[in-house]
PDB file of N, CA and C in Angstrom:
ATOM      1  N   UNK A   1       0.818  -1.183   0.000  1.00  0.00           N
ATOM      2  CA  UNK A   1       0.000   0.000   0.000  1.00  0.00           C
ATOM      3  C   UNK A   1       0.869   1.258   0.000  1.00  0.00           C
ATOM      4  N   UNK A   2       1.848   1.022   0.773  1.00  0.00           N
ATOM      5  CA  UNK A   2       2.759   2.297   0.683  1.00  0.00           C
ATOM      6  C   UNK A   2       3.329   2.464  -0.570  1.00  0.00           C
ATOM      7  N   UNK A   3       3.958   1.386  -0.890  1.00  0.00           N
ATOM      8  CA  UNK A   3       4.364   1.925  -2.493  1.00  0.00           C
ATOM      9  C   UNK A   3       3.635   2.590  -3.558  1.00  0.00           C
ATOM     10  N   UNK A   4       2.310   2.302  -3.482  1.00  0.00           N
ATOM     11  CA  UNK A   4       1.180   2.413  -4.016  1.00  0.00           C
ATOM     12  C   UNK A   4       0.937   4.019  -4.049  1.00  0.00           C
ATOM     13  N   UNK A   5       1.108   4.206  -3.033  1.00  0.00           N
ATOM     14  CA  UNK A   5       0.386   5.443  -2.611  1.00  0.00           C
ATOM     15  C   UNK A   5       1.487   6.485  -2.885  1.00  0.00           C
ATOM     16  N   UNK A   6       2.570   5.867  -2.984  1.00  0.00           N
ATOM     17  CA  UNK A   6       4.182   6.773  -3.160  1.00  0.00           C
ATOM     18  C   UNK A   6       4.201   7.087  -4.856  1.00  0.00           C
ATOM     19  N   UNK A   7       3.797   6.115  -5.613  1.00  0.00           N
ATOM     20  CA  UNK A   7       3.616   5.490  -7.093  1.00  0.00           C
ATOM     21  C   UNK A   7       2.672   6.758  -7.100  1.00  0.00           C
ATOM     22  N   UNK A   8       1.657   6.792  -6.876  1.00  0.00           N
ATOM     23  CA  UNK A   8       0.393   7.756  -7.165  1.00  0.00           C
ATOM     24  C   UNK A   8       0.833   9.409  -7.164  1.00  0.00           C
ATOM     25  N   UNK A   9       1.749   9.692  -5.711  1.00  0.00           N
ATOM     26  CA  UNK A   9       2.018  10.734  -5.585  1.00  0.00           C
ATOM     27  C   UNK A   9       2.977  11.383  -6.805  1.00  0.00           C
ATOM     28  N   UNK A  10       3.800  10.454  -6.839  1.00  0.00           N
ATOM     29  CA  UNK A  10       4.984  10.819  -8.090  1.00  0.00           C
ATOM     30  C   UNK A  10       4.712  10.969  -9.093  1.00  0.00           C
ATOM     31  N   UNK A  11       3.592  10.034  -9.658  1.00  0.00           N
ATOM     32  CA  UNK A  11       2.559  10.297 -10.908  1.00  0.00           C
ATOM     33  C   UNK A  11       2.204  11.882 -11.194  1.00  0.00           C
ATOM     34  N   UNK A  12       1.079  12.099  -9.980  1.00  0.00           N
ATOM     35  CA  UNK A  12       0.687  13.365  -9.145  1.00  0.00           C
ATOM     36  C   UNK A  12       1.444  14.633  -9.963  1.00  0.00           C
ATOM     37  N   UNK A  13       2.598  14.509  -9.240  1.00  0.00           N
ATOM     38  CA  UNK A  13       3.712  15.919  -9.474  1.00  0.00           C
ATOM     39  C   UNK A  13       4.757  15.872 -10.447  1.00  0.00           C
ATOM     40  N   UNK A  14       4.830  14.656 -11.133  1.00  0.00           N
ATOM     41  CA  UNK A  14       5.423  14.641 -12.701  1.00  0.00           C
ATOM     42  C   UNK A  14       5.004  15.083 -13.401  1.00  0.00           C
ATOM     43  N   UNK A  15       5.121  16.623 -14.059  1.00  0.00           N
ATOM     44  CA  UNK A  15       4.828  16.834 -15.574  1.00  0.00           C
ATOM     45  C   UNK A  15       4.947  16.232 -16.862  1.00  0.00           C
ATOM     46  N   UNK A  16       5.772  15.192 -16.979  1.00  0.00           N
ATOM     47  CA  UNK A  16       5.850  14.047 -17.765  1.00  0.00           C
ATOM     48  C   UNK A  16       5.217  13.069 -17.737  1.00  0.00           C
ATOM     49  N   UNK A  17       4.257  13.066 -16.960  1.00  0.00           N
ATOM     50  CA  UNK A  17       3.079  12.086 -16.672  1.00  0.00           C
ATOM     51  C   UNK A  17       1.768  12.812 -17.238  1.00  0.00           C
ATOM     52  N   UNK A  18       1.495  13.684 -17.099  1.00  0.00           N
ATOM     53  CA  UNK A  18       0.525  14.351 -17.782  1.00  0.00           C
ATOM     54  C   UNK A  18      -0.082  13.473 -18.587  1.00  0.00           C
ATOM     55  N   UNK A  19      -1.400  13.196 -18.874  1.00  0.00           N
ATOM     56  CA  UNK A  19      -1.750  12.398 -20.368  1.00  0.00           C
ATOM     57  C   UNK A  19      -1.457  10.975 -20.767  1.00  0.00           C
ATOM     58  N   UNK A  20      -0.207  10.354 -19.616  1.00  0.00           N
ATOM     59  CA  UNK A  20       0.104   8.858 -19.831  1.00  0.00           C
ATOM     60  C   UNK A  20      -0.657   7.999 -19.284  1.00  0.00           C
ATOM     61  N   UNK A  21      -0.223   6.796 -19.413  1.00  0.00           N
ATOM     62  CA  UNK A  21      -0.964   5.950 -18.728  1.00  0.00           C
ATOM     63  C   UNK A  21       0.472   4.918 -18.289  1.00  0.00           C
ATOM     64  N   UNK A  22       0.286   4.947 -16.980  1.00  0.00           N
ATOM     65  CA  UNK A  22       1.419   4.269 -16.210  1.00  0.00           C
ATOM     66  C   UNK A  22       1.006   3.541 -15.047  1.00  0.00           C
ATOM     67  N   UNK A  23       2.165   2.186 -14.938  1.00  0.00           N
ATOM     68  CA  UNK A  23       1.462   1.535 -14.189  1.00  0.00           C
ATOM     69  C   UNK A  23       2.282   1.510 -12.606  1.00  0.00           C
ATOM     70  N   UNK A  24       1.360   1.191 -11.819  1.00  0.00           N
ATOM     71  CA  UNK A  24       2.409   1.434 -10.426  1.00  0.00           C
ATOM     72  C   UNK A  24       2.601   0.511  -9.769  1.00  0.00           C
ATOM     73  N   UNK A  25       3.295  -0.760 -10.139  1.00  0.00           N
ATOM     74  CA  UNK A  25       3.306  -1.739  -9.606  1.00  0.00           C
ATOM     75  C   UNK A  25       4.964  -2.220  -9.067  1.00  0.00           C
ATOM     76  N   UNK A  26       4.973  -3.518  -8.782  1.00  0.00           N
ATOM     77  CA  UNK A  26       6.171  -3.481  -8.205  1.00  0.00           C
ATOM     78  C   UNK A  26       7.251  -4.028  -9.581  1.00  0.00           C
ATOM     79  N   UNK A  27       6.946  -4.566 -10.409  1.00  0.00           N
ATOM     80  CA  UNK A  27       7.720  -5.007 -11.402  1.00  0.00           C
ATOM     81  C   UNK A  27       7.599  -6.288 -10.680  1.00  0.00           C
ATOM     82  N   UNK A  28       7.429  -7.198 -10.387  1.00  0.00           N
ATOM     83  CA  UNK A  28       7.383  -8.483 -10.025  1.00  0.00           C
ATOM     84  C   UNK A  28       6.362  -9.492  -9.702  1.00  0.00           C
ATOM     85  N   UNK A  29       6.063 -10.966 -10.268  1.00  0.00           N
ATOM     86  CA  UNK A  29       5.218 -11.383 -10.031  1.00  0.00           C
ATOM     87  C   UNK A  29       5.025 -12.465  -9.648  1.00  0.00           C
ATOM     88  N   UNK A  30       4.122 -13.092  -8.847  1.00  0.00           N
ATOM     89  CA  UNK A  30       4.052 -14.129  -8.275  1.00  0.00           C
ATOM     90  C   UNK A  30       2.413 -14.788  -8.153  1.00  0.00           C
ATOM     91  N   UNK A  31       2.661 -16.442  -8.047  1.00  0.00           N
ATOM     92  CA  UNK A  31       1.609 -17.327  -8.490  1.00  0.00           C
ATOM     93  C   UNK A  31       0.291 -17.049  -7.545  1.00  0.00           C
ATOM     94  N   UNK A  32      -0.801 -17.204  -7.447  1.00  0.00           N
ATOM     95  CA  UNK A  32      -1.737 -17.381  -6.286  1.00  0.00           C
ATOM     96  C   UNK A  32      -0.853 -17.966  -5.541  1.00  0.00           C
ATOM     97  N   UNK A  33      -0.304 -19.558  -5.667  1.00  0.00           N
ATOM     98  CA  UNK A  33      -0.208 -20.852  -5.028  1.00  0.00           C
ATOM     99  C   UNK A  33       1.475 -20.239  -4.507  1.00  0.00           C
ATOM    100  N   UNK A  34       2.020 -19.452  -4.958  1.00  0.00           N
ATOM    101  CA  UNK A  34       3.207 -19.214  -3.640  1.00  0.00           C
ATOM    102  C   UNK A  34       2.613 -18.240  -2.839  1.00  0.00           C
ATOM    103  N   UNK A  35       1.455 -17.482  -3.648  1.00  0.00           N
ATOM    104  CA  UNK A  35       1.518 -16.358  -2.511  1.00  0.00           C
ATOM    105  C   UNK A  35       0.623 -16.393  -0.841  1.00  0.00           C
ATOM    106  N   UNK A  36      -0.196 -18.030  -1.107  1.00  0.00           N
ATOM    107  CA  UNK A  36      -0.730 -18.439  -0.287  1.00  0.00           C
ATOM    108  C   UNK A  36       0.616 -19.378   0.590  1.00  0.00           C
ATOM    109  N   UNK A  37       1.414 -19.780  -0.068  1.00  0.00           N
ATOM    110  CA  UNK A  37       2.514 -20.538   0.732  1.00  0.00           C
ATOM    111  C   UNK A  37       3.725 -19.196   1.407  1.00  0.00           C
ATOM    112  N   UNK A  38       3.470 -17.885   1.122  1.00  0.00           N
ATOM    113  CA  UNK A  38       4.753 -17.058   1.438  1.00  0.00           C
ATOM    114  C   UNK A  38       3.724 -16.612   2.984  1.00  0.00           C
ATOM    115  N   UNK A  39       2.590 -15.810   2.512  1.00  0.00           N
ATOM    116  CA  UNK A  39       1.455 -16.097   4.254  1.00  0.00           C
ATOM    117  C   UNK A  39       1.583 -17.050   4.758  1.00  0.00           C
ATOM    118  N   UNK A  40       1.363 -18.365   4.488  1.00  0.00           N
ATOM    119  CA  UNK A  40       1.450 -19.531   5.349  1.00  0.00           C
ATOM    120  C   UNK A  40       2.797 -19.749   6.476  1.00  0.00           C
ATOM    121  N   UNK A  41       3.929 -19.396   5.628  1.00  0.00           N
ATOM    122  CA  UNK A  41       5.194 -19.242   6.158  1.00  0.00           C
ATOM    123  C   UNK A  41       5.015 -17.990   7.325  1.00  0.00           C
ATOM    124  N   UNK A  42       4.548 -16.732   6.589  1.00  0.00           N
ATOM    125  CA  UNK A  42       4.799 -15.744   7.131  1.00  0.00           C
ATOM    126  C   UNK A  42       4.161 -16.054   8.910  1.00  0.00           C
ATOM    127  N   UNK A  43       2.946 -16.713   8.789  1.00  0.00           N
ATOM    128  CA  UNK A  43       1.778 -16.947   9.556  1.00  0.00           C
ATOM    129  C   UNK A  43       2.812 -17.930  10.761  1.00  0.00           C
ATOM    130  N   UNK A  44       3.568 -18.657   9.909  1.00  0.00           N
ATOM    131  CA  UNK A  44       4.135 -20.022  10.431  1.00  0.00           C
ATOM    132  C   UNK A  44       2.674 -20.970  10.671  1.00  0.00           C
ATOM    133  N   UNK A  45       2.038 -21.128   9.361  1.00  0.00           N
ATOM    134  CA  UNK A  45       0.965 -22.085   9.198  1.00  0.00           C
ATOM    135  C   UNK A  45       0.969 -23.107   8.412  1.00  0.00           C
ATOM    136  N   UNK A  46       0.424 -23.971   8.823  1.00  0.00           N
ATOM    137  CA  UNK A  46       0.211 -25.415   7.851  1.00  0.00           C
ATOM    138  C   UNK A  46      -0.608 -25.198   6.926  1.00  0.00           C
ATOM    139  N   UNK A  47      -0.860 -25.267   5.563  1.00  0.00           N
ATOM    140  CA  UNK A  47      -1.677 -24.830   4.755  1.00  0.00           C
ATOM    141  C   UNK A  47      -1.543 -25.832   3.757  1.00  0.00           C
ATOM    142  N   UNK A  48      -3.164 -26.613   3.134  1.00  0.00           N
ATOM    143  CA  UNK A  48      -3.307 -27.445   2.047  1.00  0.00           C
ATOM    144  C   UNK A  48      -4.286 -26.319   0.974  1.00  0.00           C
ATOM    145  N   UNK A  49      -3.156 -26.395  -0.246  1.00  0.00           N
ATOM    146  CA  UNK A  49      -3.587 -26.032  -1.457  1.00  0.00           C
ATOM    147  C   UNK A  49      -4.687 -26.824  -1.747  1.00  0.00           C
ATOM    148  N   UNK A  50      -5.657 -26.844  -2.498  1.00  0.00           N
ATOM    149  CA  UNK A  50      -6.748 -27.560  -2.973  1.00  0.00           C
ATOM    150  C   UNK A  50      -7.084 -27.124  -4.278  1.00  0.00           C
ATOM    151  N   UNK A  51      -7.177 -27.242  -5.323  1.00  0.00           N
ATOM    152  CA  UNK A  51      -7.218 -26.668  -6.923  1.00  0.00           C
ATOM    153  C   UNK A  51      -8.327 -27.412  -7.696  1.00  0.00           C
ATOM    154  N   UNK A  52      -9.262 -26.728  -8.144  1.00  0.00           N
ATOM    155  CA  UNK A  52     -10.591 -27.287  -8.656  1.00  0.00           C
ATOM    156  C   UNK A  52      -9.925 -27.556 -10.353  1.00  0.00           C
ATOM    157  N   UNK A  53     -10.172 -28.342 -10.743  1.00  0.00           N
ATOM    158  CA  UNK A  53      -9.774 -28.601 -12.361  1.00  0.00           C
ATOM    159  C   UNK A  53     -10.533 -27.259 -13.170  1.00  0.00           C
ATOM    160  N   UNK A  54     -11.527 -27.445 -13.125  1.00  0.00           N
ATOM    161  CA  UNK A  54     -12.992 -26.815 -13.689  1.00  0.00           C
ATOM    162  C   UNK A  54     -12.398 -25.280 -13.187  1.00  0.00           C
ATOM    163  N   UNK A  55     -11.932 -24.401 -12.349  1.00  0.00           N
ATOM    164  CA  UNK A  55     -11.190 -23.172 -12.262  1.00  0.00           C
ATOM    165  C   UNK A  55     -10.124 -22.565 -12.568  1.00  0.00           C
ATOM    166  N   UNK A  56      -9.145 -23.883 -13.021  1.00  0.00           N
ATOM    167  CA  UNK A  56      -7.612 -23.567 -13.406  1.00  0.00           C
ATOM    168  C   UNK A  56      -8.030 -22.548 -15.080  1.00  0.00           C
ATOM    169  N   UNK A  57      -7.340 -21.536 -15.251  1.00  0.00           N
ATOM    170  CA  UNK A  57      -7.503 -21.009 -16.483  1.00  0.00           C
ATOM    171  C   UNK A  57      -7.066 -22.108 -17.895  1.00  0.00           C
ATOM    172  N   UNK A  58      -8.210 -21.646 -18.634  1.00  0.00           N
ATOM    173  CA  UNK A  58      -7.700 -22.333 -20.031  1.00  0.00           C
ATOM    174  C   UNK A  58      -6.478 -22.071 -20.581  1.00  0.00           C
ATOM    175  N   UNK A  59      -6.277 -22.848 -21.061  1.00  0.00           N
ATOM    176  CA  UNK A  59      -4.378 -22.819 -21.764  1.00  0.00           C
ATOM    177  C   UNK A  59      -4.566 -21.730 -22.488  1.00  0.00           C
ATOM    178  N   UNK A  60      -5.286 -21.501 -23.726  1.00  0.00           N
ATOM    179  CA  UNK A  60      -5.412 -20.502 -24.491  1.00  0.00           C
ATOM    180  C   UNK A  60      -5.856 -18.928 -23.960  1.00  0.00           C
ATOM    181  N   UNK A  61      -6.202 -18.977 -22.811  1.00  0.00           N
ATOM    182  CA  UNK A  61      -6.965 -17.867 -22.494  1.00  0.00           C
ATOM    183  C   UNK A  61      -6.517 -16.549 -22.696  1.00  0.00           C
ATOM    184  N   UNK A  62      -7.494 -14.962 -22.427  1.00  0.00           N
ATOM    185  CA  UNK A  62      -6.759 -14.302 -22.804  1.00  0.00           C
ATOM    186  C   UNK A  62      -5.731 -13.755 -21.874  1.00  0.00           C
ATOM    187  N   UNK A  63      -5.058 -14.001 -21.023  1.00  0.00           N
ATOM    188  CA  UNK A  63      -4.186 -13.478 -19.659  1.00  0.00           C
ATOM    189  C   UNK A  63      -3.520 -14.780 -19.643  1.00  0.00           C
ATOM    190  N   UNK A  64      -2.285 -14.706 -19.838  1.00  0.00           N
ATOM    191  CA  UNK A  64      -1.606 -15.523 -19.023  1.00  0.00           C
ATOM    192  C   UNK A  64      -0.655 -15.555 -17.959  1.00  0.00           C
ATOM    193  N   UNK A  65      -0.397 -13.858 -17.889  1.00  0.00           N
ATOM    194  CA  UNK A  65       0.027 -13.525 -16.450  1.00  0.00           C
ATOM    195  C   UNK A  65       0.022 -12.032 -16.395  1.00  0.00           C
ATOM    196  N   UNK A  66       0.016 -11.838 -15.002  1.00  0.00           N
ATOM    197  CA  UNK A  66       0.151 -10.609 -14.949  1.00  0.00           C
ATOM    198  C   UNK A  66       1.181  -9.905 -14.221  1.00  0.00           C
ATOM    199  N   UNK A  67       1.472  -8.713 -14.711  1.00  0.00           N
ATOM    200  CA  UNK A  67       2.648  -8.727 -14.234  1.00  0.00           C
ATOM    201  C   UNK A  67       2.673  -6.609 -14.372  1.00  0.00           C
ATOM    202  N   UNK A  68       3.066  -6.192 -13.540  1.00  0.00           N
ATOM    203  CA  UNK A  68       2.564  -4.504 -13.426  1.00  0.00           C
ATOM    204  C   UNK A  68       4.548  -4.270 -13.618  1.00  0.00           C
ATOM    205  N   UNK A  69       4.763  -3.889 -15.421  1.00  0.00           N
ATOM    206  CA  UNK A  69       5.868  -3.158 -15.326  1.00  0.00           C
ATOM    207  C   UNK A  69       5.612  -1.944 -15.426  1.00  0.00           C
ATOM    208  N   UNK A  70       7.078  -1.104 -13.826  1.00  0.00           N
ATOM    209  CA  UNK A  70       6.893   0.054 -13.730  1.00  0.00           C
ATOM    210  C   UNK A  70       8.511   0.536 -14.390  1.00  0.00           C
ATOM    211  N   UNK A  71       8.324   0.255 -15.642  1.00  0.00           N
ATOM    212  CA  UNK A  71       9.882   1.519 -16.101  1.00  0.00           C
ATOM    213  C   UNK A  71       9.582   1.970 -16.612  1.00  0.00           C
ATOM    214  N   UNK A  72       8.026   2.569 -17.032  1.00  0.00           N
ATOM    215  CA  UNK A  72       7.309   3.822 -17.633  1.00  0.00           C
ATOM    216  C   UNK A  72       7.408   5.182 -16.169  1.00  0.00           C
ATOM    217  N   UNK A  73       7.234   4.211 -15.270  1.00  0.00           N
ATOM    218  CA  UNK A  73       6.718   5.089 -14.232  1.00  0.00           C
ATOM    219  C   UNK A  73       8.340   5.868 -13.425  1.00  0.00           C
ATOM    220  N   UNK A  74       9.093   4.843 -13.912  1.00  0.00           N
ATOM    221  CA  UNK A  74      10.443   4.606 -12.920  1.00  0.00           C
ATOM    222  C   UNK A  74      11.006   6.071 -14.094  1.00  0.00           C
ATOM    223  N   UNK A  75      10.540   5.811 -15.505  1.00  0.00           N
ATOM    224  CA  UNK A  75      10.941   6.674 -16.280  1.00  0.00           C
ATOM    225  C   UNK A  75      11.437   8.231 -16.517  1.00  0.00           C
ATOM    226  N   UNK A  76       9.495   8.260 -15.852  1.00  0.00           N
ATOM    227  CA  UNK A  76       9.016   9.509 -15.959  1.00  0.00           C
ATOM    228  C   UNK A  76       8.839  10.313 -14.438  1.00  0.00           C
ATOM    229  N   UNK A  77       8.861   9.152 -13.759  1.00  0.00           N
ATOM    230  CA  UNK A  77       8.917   9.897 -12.203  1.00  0.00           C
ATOM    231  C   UNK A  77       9.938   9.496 -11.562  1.00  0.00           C
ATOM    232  N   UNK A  78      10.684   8.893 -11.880  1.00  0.00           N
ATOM    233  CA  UNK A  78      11.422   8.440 -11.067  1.00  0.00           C
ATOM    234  C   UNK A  78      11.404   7.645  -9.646  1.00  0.00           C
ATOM    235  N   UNK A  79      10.194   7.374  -9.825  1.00  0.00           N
ATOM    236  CA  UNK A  79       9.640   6.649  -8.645  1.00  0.00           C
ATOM    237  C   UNK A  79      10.225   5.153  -9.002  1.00  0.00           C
ATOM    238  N   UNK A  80      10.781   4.891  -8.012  1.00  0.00           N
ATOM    239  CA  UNK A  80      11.119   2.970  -7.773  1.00  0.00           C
ATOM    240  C   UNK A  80      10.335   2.341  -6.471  1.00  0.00           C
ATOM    241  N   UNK A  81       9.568   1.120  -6.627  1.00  0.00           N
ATOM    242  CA  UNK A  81       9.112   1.035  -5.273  1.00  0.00           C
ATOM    243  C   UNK A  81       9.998   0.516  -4.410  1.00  0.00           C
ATOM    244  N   UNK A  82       9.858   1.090  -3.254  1.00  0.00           N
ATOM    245  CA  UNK A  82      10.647   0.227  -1.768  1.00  0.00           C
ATOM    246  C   UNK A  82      10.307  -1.194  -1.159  1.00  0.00           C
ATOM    247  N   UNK A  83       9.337  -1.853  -1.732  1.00  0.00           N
ATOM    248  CA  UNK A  83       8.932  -2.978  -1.795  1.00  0.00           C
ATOM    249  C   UNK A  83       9.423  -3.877  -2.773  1.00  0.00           C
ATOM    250  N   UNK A  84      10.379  -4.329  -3.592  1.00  0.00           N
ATOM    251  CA  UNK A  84      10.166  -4.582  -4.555  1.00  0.00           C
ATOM    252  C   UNK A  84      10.697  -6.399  -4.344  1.00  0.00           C
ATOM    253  N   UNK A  85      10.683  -7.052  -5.620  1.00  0.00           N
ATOM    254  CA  UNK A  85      10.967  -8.871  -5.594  1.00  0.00           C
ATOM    255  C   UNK A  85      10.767  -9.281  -4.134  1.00  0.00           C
ATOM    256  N   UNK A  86      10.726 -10.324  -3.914  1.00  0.00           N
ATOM    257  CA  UNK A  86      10.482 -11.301  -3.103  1.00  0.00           C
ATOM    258  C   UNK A  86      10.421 -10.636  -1.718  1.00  0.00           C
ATOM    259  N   UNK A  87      12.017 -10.216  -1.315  1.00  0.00           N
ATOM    260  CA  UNK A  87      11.721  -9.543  -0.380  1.00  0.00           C
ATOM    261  C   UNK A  87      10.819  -8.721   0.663  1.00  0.00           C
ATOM    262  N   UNK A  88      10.780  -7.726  -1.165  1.00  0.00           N
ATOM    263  CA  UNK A  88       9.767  -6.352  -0.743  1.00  0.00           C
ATOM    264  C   UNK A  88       8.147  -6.989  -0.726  1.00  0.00           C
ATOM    265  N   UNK A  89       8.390  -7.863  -1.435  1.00  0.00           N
ATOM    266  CA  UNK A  89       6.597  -8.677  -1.028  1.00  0.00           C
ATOM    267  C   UNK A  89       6.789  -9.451   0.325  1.00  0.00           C
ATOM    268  N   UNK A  90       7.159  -9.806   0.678  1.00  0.00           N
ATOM    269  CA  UNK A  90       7.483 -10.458   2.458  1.00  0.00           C
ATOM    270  C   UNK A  90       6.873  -9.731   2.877  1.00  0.00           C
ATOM    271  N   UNK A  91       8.264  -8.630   3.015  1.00  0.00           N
ATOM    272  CA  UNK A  91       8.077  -7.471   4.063  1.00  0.00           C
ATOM    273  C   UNK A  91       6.204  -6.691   4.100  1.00  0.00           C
ATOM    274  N   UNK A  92       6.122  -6.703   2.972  1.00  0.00           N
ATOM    275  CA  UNK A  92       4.438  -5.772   2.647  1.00  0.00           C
ATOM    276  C   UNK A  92       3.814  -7.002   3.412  1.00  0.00           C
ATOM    277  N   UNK A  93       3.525  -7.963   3.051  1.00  0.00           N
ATOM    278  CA  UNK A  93       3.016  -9.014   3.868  1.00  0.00           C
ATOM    279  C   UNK A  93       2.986  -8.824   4.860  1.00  0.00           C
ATOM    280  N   UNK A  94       3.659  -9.162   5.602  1.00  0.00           N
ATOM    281  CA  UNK A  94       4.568  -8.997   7.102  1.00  0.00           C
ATOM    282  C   UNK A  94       3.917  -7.781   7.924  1.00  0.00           C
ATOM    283  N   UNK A  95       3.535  -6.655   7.053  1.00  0.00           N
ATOM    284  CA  UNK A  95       3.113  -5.601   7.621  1.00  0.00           C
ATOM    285  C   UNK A  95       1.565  -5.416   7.615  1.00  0.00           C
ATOM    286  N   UNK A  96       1.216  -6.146   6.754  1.00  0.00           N
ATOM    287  CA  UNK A  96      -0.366  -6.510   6.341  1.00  0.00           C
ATOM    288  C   UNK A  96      -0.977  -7.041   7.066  1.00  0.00           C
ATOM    289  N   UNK A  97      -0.380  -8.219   7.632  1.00  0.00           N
ATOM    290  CA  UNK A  97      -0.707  -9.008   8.664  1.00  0.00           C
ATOM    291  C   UNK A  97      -0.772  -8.860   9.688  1.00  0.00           C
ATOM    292  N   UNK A  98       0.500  -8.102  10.358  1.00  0.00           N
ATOM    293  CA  UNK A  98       0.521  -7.513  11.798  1.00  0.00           C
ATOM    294  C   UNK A  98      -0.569  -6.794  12.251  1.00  0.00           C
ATOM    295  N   UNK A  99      -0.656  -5.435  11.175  1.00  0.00           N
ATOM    296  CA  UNK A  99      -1.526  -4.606  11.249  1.00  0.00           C
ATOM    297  C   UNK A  99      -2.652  -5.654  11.508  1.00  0.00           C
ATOM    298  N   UNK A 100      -3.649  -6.567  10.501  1.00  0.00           N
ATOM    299  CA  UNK A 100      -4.913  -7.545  10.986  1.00  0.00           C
ATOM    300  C   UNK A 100      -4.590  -8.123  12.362  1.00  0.00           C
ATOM    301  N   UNK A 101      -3.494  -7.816  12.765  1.00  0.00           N
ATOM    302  CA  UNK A 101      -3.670  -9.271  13.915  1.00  0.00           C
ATOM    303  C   UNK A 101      -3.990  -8.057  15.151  1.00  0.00           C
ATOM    304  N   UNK A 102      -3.245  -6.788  15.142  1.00  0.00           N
ATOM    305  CA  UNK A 102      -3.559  -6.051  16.345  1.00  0.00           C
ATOM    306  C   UNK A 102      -5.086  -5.311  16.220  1.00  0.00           C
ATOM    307  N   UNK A 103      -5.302  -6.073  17.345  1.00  0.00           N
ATOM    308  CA  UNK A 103      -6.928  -5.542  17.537  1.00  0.00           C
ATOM    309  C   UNK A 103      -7.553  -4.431  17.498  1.00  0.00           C
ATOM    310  N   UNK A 104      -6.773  -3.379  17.615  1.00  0.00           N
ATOM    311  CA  UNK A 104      -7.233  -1.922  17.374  1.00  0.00           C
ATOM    312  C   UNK A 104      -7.624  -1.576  16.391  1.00  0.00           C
ATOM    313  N   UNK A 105      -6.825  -2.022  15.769  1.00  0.00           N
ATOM    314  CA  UNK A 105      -6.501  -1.921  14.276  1.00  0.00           C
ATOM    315  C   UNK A 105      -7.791  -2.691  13.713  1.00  0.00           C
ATOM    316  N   UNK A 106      -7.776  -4.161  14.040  1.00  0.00           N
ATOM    317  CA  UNK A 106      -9.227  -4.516  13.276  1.00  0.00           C
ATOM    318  C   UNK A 106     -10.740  -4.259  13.614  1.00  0.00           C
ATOM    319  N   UNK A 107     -10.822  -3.392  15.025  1.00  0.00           N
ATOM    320  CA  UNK A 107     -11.836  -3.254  15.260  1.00  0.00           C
ATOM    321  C   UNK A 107     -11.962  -1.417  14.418  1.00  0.00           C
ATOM    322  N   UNK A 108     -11.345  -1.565  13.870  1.00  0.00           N
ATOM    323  CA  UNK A 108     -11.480   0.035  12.630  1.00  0.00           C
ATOM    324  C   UNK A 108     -11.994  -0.708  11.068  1.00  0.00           C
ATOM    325  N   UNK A 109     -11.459  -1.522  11.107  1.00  0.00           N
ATOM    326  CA  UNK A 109     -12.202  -2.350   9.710  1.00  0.00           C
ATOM    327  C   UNK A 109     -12.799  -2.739   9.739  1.00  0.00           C
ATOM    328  N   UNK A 110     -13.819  -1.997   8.125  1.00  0.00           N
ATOM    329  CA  UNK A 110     -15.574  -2.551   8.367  1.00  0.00           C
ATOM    330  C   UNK A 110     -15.434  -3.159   6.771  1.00  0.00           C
ATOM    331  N   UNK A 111     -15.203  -4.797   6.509  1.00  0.00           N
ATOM    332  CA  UNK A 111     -15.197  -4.671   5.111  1.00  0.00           C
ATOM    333  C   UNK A 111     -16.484  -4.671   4.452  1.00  0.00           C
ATOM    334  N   UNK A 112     -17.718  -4.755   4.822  1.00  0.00           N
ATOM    335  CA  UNK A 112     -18.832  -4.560   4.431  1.00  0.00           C
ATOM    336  C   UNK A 112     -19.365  -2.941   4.029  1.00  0.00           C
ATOM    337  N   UNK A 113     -18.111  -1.997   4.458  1.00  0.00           N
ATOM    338  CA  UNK A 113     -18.228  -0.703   4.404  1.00  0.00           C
ATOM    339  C   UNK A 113     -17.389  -0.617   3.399  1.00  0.00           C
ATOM    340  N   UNK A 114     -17.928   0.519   2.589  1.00  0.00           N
ATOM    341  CA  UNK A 114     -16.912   1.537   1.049  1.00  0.00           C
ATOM    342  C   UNK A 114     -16.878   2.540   2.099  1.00  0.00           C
ATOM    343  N   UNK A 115     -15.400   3.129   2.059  1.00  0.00           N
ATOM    344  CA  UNK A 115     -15.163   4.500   2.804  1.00  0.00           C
ATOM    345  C   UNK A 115     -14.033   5.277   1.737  1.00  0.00           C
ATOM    346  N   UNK A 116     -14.144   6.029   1.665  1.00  0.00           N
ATOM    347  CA  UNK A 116     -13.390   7.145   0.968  1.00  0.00           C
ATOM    348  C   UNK A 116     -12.390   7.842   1.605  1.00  0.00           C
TER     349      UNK A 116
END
């Protein structure tokens, strides 16, 4: 989220952004099925994958991955995220989680609520 929001700002106050379309991502990507095994770790949890045949995407389909390159953004704003490969996804994790686990914190989240 922080990168995110750092990505947006730099967008924001680049005059070379004006009119583009740029993406703000981390440059790196990863499967559902590690990113449920990198929480599991993070969690220090036992976790069984389970994979429906009938949900796996068709071979042909139109996406076959996704993947948010930012050297348009890194370009023109010079923005790099502080999160970035494996690491920088841990760490965002890591902080994602904490934040849910302390109670203060989740008794402020309403996900049945849109807030602005």
């Amino acid at each position: 989220m922080k990168d995110t929001v750092n990505g947006f700002i730099a967008v924001a106050e680049a005059d070379p952004a004006i009119g583009e379309v740029i993406n703000v991502g981390s440059n790196y990507e990863i499967s559902i099925a590690d990113t449920v095994r990198v929480v599991a770790e993070i969690m220090n949890a036992r976790v069984e994958i389970d994979s429906d045949s009938q949900r796996i995407r068709p071979k042909n389909s139109e996406v076959e991955r996704l993947w948010a390159d930012n050297a348009k953004a890194r370009r023109l704003t010079g923005w790099e995220p502080a999160y970035g490969q494996l690491k920088g996804f841990q760490r965002g994790l890591k902080e994602t989680i904490d934040w849910f686990l302390n109670p203060e914190n989740l008794s402020q989240y309403k996900p049945g609520e849109y807030s602005i």
